[in-house]
Every structure is written in structure tokens, then in C-alpha cells.
PDB file of N, CA and C in Angstrom:
ATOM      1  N   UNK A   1     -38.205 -24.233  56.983  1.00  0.00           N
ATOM      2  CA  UNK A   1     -38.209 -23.230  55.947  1.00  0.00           C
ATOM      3  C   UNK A   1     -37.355 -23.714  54.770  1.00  0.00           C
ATOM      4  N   UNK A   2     -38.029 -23.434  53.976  1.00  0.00           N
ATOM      5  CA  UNK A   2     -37.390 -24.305  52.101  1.00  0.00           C
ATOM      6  C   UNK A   2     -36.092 -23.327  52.489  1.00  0.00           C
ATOM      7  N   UNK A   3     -35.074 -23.878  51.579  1.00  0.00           N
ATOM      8  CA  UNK A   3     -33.757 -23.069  51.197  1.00  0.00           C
ATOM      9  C   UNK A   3     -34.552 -22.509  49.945  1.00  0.00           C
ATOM     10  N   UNK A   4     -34.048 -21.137  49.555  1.00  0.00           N
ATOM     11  CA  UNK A   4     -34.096 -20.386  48.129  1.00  0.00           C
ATOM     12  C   UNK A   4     -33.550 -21.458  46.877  1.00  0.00           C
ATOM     13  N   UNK A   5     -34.062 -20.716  45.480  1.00  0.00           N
ATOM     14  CA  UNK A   5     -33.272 -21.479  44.661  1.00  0.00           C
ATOM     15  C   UNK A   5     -32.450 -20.573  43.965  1.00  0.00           C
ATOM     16  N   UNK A   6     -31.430 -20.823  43.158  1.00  0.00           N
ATOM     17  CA  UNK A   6     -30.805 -20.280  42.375  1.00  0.00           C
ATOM     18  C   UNK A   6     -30.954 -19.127  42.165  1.00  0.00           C
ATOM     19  N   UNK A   7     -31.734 -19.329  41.018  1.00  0.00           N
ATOM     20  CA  UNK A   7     -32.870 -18.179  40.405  1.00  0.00           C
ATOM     21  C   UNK A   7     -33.049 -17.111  41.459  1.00  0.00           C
ATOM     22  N   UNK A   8     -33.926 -17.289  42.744  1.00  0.00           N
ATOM     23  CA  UNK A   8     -34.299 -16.509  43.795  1.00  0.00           C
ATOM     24  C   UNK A   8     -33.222 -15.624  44.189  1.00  0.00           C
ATOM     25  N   UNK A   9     -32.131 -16.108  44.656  1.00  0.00           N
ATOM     26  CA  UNK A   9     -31.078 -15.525  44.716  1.00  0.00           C
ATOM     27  C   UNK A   9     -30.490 -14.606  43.876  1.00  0.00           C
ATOM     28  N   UNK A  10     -30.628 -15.151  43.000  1.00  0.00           N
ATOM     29  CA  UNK A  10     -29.906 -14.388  41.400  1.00  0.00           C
ATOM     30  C   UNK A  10     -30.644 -13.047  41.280  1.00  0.00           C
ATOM     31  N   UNK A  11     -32.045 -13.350  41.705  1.00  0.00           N
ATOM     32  CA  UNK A  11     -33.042 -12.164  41.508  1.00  0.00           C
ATOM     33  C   UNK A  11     -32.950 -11.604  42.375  1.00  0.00           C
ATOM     34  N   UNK A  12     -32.509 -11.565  44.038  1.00  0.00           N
ATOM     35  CA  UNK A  12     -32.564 -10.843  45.266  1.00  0.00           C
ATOM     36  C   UNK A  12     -31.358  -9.675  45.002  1.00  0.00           C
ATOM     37  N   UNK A  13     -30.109 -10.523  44.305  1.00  0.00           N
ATOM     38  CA  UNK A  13     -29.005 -10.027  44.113  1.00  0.00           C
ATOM     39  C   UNK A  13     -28.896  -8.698  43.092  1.00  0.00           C
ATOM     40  N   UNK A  14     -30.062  -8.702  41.755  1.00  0.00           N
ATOM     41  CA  UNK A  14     -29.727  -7.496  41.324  1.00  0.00           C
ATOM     42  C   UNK A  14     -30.249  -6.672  41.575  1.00  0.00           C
ATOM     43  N   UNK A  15     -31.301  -6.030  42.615  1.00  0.00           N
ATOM     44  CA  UNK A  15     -31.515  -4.944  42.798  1.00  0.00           C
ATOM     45  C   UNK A  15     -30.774  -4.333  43.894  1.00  0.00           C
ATOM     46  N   UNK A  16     -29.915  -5.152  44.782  1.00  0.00           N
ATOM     47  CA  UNK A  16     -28.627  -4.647  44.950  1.00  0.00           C
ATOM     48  C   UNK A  16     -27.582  -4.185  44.290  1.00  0.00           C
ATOM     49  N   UNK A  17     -27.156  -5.279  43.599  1.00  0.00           N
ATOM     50  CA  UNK A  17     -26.532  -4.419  42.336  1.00  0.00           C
ATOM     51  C   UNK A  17     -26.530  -3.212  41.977  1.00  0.00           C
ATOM     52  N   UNK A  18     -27.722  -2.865  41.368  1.00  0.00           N
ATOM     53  CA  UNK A  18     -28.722  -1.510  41.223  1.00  0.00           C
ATOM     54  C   UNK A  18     -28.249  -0.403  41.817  1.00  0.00           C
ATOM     55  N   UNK A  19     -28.542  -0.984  43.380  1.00  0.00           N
ATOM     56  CA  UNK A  19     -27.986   0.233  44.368  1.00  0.00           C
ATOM     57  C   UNK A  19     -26.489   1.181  44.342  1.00  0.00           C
ATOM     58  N   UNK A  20     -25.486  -0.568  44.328  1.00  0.00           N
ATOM     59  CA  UNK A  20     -24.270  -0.463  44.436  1.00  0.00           C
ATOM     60  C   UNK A  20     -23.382   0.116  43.243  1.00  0.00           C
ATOM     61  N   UNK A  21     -24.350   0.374  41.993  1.00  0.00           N
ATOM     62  CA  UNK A  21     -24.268   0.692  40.631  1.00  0.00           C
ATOM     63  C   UNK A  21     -24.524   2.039  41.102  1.00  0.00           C
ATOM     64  N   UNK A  22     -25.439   2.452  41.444  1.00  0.00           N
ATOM     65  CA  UNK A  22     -25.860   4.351  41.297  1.00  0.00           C
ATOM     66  C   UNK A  22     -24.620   4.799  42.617  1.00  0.00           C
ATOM     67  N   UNK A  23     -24.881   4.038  43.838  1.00  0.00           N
ATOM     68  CA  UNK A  23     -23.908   4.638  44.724  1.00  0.00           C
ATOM     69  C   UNK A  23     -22.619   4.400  44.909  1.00  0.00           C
ATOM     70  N   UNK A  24     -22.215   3.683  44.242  1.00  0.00           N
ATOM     71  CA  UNK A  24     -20.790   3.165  44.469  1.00  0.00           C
ATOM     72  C   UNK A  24     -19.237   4.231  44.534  1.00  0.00           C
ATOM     73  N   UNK A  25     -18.525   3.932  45.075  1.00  0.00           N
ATOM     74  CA  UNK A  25     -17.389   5.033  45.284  1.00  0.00           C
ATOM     75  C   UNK A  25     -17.028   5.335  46.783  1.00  0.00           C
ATOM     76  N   UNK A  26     -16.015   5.946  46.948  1.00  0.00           N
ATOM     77  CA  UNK A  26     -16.003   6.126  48.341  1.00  0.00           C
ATOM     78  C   UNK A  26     -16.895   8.051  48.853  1.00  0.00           C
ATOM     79  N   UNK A  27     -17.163   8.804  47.941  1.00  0.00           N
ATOM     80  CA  UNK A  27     -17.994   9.794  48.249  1.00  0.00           C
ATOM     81  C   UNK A  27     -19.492   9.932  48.088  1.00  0.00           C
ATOM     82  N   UNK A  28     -20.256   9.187  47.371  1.00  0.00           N
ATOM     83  CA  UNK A  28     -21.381   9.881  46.941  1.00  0.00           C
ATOM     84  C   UNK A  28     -21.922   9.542  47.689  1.00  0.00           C
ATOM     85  N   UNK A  29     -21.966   8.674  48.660  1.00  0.00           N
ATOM     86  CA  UNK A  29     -22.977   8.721  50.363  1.00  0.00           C
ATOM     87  C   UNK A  29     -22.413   9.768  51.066  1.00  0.00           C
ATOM     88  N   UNK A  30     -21.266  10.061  51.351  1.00  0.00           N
ATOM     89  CA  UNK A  30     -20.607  11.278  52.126  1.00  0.00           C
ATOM     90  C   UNK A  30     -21.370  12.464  51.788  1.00  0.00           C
ATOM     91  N   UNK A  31     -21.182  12.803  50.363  1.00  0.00           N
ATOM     92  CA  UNK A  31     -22.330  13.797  50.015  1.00  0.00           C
ATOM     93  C   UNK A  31     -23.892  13.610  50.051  1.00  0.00           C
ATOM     94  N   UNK A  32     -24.176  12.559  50.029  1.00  0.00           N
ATOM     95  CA  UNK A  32     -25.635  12.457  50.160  1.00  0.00           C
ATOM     96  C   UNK A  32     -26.265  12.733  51.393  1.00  0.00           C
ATOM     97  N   UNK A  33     -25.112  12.237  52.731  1.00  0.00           N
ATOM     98  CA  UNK A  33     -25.508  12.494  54.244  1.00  0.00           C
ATOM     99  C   UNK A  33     -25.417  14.090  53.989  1.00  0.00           C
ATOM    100  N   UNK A  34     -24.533  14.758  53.725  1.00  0.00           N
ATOM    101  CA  UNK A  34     -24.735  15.990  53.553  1.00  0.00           C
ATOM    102  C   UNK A  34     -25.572  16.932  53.725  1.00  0.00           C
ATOM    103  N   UNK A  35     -26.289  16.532  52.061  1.00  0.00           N
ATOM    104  CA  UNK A  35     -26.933  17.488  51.659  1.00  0.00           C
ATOM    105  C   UNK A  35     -28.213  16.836  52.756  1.00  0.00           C
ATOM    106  N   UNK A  36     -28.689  16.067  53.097  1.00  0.00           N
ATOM    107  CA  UNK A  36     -29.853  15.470  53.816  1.00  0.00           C
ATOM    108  C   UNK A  36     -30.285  16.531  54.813  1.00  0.00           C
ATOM    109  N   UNK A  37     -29.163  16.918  55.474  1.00  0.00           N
ATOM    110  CA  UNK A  37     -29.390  18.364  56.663  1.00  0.00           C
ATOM    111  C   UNK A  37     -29.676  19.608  55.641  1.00  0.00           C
ATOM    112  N   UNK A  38     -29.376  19.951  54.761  1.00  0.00           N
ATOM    113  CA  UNK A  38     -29.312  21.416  54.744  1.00  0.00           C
ATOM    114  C   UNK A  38     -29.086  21.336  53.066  1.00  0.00           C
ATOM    115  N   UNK A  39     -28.957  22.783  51.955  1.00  0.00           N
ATOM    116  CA  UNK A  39     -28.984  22.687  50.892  1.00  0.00           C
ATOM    117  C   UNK A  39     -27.014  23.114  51.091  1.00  0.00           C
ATOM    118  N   UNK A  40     -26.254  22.704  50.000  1.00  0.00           N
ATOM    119  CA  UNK A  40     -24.960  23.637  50.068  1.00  0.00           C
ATOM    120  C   UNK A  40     -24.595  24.397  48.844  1.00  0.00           C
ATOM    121  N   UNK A  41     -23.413  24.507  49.255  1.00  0.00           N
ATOM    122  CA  UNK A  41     -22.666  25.151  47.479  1.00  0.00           C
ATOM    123  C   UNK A  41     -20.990  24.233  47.029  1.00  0.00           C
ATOM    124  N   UNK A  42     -20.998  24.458  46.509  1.00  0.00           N
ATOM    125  CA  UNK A  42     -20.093  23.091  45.868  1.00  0.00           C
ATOM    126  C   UNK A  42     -18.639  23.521  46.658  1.00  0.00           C
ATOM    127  N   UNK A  43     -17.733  24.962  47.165  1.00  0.00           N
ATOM    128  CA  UNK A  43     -17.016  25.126  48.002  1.00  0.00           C
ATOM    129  C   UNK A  43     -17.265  24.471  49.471  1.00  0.00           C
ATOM    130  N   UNK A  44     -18.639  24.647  49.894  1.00  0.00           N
ATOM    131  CA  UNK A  44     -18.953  23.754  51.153  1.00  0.00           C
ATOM    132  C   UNK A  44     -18.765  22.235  51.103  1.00  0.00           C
ATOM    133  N   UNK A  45     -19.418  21.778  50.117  1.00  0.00           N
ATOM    134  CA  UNK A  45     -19.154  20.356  49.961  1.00  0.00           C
ATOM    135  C   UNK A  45     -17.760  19.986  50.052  1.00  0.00           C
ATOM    136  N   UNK A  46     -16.637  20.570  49.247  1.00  0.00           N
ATOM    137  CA  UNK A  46     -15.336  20.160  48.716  1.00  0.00           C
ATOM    138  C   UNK A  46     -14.807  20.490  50.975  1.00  0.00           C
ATOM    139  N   UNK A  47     -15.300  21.409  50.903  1.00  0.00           N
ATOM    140  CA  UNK A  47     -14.577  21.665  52.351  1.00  0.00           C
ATOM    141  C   UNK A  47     -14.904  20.638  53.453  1.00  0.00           C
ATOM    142  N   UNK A  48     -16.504  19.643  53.212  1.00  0.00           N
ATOM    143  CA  UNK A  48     -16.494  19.158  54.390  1.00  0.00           C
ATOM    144  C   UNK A  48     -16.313  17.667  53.470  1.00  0.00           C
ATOM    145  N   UNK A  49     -16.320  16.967  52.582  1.00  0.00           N
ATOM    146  CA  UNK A  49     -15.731  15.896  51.874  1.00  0.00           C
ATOM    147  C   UNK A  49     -14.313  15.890  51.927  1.00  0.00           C
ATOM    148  N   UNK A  50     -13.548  15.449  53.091  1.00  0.00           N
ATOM    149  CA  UNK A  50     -12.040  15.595  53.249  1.00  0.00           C
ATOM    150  C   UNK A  50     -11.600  14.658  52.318  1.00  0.00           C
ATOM    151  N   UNK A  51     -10.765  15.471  51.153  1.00  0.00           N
ATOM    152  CA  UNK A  51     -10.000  14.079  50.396  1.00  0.00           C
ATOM    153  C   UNK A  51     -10.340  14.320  48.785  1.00  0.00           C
ATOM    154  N   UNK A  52     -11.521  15.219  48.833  1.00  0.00           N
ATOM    155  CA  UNK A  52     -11.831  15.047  47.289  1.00  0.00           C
ATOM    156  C   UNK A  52     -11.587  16.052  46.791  1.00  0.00           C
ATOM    157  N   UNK A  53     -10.842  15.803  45.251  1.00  0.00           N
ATOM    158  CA  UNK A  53     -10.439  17.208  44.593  1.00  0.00           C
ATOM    159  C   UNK A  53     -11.907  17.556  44.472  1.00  0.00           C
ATOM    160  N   UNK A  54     -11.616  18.669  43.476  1.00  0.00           N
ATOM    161  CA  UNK A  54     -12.495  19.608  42.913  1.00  0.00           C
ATOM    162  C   UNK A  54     -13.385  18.813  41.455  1.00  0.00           C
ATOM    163  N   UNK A  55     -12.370  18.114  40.709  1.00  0.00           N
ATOM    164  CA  UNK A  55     -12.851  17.469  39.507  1.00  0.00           C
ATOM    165  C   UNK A  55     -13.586  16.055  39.961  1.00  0.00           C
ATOM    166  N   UNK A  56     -13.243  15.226  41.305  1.00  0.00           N
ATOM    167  CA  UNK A  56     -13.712  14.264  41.515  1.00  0.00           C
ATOM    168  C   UNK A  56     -15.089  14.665  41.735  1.00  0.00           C
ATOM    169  N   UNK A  57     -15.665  15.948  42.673  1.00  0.00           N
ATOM    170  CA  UNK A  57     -16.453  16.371  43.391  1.00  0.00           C
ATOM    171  C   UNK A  57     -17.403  16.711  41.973  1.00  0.00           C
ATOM    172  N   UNK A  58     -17.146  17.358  41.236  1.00  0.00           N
ATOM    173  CA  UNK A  58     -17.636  17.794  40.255  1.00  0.00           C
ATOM    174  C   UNK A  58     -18.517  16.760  39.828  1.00  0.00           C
ATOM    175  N   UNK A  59     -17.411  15.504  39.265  1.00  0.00           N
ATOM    176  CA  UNK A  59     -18.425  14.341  38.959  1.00  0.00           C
ATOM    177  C   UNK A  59     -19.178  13.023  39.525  1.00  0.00           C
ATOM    178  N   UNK A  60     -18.404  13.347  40.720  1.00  0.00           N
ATOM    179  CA  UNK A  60     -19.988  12.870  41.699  1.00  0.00           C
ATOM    180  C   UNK A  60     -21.315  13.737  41.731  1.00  0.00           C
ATOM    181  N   UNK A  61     -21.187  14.989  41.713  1.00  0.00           N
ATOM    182  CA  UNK A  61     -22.375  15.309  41.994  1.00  0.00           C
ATOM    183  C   UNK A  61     -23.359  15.393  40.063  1.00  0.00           C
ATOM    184  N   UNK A  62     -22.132  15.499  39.357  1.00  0.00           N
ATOM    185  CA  UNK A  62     -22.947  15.244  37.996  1.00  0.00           C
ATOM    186  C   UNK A  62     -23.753  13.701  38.266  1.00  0.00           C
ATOM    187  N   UNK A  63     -22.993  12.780  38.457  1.00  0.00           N
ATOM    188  CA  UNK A  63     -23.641  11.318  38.589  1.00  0.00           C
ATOM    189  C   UNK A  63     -25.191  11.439  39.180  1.00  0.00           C
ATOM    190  N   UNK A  64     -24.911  12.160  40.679  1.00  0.00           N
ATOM    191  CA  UNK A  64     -25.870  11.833  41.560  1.00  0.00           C
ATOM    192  C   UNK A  64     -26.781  12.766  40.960  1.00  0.00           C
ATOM    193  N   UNK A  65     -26.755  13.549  39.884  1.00  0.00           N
ATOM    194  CA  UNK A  65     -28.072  14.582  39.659  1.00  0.00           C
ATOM    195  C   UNK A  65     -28.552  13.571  38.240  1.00  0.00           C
ATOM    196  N   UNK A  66     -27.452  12.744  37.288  1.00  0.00           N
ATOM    197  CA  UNK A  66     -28.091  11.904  36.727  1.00  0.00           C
ATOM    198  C   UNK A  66     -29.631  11.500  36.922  1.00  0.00           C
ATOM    199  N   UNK A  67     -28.626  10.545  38.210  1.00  0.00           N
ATOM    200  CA  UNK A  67     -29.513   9.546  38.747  1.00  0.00           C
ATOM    201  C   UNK A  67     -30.927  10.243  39.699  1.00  0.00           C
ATOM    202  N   UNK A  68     -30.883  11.410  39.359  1.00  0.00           N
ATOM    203  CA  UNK A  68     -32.030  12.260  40.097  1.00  0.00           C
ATOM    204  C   UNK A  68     -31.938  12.053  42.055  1.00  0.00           C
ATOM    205  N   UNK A  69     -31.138  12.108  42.320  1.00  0.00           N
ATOM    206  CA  UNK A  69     -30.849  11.960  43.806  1.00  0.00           C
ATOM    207  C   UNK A  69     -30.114  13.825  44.254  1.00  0.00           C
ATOM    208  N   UNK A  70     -29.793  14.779  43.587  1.00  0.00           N
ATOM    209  CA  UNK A  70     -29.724  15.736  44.142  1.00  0.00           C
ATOM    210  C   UNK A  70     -30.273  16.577  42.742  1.00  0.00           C
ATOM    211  N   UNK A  71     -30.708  17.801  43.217  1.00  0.00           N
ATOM    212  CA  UNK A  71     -30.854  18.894  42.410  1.00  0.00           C
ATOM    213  C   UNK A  71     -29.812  19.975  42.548  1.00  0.00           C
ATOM    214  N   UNK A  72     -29.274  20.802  41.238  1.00  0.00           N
ATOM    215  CA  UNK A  72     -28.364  21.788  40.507  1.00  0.00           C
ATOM    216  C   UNK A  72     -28.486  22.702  40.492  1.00  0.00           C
ATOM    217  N   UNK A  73     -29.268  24.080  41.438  1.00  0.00           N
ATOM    218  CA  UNK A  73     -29.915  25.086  40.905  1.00  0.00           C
ATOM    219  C   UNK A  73     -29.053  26.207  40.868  1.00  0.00           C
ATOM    220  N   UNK A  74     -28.930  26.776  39.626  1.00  0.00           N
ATOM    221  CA  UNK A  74     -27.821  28.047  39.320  1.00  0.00           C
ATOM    222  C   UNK A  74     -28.611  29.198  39.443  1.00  0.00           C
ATOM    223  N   UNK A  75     -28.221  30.183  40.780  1.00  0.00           N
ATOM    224  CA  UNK A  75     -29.002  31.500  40.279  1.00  0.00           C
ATOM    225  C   UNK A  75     -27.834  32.182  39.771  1.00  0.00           C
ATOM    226  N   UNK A  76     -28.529  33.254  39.056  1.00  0.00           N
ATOM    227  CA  UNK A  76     -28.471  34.164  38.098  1.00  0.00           C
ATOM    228  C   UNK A  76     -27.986  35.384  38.996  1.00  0.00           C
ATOM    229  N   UNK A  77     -26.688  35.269  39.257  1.00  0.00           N
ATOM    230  CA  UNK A  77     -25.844  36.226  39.747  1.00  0.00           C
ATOM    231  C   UNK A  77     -24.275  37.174  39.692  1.00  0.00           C
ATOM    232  N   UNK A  78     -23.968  37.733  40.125  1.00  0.00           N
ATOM    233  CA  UNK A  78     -22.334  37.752  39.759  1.00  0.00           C
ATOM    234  C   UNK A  78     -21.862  38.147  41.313  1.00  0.00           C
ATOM    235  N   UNK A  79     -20.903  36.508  41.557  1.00  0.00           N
ATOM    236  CA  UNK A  79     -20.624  35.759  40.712  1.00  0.00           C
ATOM    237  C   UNK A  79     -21.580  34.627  41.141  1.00  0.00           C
ATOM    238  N   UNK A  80     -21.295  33.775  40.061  1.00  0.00           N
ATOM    239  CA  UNK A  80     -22.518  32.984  39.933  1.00  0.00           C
ATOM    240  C   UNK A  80     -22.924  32.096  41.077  1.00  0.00           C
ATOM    241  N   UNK A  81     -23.473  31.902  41.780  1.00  0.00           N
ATOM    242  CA  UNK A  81     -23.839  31.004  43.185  1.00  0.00           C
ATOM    243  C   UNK A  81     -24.534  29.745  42.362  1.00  0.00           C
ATOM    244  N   UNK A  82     -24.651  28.690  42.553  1.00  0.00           N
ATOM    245  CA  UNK A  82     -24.802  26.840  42.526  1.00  0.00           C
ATOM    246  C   UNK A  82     -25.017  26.566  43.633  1.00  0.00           C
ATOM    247  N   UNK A  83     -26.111  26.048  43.794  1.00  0.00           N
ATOM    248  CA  UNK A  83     -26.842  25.372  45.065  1.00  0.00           C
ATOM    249  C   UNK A  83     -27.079  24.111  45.049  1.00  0.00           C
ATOM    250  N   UNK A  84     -26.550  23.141  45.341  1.00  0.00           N
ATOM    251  CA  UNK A  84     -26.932  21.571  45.373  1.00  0.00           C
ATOM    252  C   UNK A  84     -28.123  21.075  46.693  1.00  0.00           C
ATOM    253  N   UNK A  85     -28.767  20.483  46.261  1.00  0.00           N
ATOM    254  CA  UNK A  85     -29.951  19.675  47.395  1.00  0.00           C
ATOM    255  C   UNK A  85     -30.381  18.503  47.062  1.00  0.00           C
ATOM    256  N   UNK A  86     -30.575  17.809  48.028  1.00  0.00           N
ATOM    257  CA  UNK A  86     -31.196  16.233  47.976  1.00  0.00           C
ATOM    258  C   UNK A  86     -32.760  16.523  47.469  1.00  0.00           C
ATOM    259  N   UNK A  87     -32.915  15.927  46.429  1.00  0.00           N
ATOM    260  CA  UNK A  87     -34.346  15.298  46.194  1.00  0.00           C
ATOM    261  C   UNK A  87     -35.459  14.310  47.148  1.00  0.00           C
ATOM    262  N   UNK A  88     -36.669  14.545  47.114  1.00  0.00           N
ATOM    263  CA  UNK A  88     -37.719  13.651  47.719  1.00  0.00           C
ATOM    264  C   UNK A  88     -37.026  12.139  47.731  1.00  0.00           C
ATOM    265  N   UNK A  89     -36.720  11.732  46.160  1.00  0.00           N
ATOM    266  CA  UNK A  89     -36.233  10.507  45.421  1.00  0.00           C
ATOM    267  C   UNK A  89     -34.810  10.195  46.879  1.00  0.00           C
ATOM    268  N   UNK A  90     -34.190  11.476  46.419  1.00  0.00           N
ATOM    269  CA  UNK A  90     -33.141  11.058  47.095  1.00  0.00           C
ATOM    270  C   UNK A  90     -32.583  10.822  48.818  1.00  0.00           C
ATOM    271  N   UNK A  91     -33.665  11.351  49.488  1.00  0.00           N
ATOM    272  CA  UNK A  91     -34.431  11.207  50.823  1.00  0.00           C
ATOM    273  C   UNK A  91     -34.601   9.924  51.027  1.00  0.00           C
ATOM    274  N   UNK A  92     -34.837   9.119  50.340  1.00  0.00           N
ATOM    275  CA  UNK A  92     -35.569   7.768  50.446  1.00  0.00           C
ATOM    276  C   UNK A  92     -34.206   7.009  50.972  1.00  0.00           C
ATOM    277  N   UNK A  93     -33.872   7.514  50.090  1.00  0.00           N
ATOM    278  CA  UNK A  93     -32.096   6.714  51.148  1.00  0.00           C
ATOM    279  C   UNK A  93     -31.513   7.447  52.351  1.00  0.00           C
ATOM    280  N   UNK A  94     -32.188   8.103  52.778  1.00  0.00           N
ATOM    281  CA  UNK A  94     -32.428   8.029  54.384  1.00  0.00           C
ATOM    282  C   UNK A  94     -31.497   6.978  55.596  1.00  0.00           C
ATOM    283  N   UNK A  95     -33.259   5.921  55.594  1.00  0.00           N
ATOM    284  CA  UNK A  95     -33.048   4.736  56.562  1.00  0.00           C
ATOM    285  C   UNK A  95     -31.480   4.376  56.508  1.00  0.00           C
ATOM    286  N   UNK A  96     -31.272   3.971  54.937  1.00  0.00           N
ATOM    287  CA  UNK A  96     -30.298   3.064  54.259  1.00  0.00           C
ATOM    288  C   UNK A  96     -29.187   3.475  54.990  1.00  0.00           C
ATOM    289  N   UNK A  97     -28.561   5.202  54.608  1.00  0.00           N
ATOM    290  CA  UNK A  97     -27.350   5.384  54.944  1.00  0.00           C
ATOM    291  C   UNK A  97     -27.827   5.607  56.583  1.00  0.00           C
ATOM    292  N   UNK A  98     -28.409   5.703  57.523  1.00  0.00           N
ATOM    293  CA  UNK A  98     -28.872   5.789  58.545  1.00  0.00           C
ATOM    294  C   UNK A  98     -28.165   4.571  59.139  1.00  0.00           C
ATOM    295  N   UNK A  99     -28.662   3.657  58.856  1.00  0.00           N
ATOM    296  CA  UNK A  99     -28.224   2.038  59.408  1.00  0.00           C
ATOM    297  C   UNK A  99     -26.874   1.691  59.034  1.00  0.00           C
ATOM    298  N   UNK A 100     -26.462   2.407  57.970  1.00  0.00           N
ATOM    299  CA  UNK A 100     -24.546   1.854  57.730  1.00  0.00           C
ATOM    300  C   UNK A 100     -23.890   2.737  58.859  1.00  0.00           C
ATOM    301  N   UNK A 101     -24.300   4.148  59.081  1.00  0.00           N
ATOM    302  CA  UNK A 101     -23.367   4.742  60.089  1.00  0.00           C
ATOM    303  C   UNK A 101     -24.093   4.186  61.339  1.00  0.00           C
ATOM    304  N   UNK A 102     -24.920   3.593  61.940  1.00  0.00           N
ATOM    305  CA  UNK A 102     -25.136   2.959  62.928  1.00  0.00           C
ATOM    306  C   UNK A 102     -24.063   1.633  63.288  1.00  0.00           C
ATOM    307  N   UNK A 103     -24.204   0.876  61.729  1.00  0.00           N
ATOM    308  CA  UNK A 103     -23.476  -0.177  61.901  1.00  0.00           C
ATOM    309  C   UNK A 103     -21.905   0.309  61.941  1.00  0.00           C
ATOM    310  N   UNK A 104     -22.008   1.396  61.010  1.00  0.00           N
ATOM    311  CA  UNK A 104     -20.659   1.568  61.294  1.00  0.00           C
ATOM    312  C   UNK A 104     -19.716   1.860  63.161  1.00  0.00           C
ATOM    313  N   UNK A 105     -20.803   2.728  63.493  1.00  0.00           N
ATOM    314  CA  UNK A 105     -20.340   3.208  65.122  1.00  0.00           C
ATOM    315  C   UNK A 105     -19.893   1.951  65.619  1.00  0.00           C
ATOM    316  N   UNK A 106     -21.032   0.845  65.254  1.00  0.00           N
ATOM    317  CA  UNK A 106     -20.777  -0.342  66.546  1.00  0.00           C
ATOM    318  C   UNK A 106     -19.600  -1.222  66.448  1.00  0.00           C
ATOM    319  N   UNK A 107     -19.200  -1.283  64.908  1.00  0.00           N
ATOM    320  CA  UNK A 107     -18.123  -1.736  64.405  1.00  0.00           C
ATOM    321  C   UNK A 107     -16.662  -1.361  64.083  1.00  0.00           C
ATOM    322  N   UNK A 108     -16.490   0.348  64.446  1.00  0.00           N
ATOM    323  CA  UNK A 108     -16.000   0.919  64.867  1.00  0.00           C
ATOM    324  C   UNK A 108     -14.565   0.308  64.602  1.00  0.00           C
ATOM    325  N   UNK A 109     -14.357   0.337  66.236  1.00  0.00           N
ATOM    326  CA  UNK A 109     -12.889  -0.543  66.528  1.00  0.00           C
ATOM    327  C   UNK A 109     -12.747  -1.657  65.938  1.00  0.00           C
ATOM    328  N   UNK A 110     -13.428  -2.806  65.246  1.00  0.00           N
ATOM    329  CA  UNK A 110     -13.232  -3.624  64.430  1.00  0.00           C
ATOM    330  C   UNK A 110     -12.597  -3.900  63.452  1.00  0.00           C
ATOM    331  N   UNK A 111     -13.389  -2.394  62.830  1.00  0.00           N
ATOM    332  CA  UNK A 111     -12.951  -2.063  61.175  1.00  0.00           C
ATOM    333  C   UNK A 111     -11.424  -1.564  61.397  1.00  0.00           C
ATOM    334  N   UNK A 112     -11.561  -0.445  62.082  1.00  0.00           N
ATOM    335  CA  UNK A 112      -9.633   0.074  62.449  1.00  0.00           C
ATOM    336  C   UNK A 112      -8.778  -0.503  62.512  1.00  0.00           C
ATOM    337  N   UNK A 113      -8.943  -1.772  63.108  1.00  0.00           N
ATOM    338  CA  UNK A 113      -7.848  -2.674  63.674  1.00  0.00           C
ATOM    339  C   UNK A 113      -7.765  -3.526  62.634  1.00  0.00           C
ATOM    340  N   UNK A 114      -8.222  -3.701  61.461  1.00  0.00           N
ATOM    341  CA  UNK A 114      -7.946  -4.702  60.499  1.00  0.00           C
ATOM    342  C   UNK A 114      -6.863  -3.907  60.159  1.00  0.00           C
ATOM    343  N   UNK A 115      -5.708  -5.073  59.179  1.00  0.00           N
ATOM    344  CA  UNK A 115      -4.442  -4.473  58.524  1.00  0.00           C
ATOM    345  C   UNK A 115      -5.018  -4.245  57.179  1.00  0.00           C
ATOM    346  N   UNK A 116      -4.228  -3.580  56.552  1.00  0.00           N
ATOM    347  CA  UNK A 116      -4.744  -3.354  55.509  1.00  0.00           C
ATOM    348  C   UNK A 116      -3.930  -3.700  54.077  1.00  0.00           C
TER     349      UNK A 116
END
């Protein structure tokens, strides 16, 4: 089997990029596994995202509705209820985060025991 060239590489590499560009951070997969089960409200999120203020939370989920990976829906109430949900789009990353917490389980004790 030929080795790749340069180029090939160079090109495999940015649509990773890509990825690591829209998802990057230590929450917006946390929230994305999330919302995948069920729709929430932005008090639920902040409660089960251990660690994130209120303003961080805020603009992750602005990012991720950017990037069309969750939907914003405000009903018309008092007081006002905000409903966040994963998109079709944003479903698709599924498998993806599927296989990191797989890899993560198996690697587990690995990762812990590094110093830091």
C-alpha cells in the first residue's frame, strides 16, 4: 500500500479541523449528549453540566445554535420558558460522541492516572 502524500494528508486533516472548530471546548459535547435524550431548559442544563457558569452556558449554546446543531424555542409565557433541542443536523453526531465515551470507558483508568 503507497504511503499518502503531503497534500493527502493536509486534505484529510481539515475537515477535522472543521469538527474541532464547531466543537471545541470542554462543554459543548457534554451538552450535545444531553440534549440527544430529551429536549431541556437552560436551568436543567446548567444543573447537569457540573462546572459551568451561567454566562459560559449561555454561550455555548449561542455557538451550538450558530452552527445549527441545537434549536432555541421561546414560548410565550410568564415567566418566560426556553426550550433547547438537538437538531436532525445535530443527531448526526451521534456515532461520533458515541465512540469517544466508549473509548473513553475503556481508557478510563489510563487517563486518571496520568499526572497532570
Amino acid at each position: 500500500m503507497k504511503e499518502p502524500s503531503i497534500e493527502e494528508c493536509a486534505r484529510s486533516i481539515l475537515p477535522i479541523r472543521d469538527v474541532l472548530d464547531i466543537l471545541s471546548g470542554k462543554w459543548k459535547l457534554q451538552i450535545l449528549m444531553l440534549l440527544m435524550f430529551e429536549k431541556r431548559r437552560f436551568k436543567d442544563l446548567q444543573n447537569l453540566v457540573q462546572g459551568i457558569t451561567p454566562k459560559m452556558l449561555s454561550k455555548e449554546l449561542r455557538q451550538l445554535e450558530m452552527n445549527q446543531l441545537i434549536i432555541r424555542k421561546v414560548f410565550d409565557e410568564t415567566p418566560v420558558h426556553i426550550e433547547y433541542s438537538i437538531t436532525p443536523y445535530g443527531k448526526t453526531l451521534k456515532k461520533i460522541i458515541v465512540e469517544m465515551e466508549d473509548w473513553g470507558k475503556k481508557h478510563r483508568k489510563r487517563i486518571m492516572s496520568k499526572p497532570s
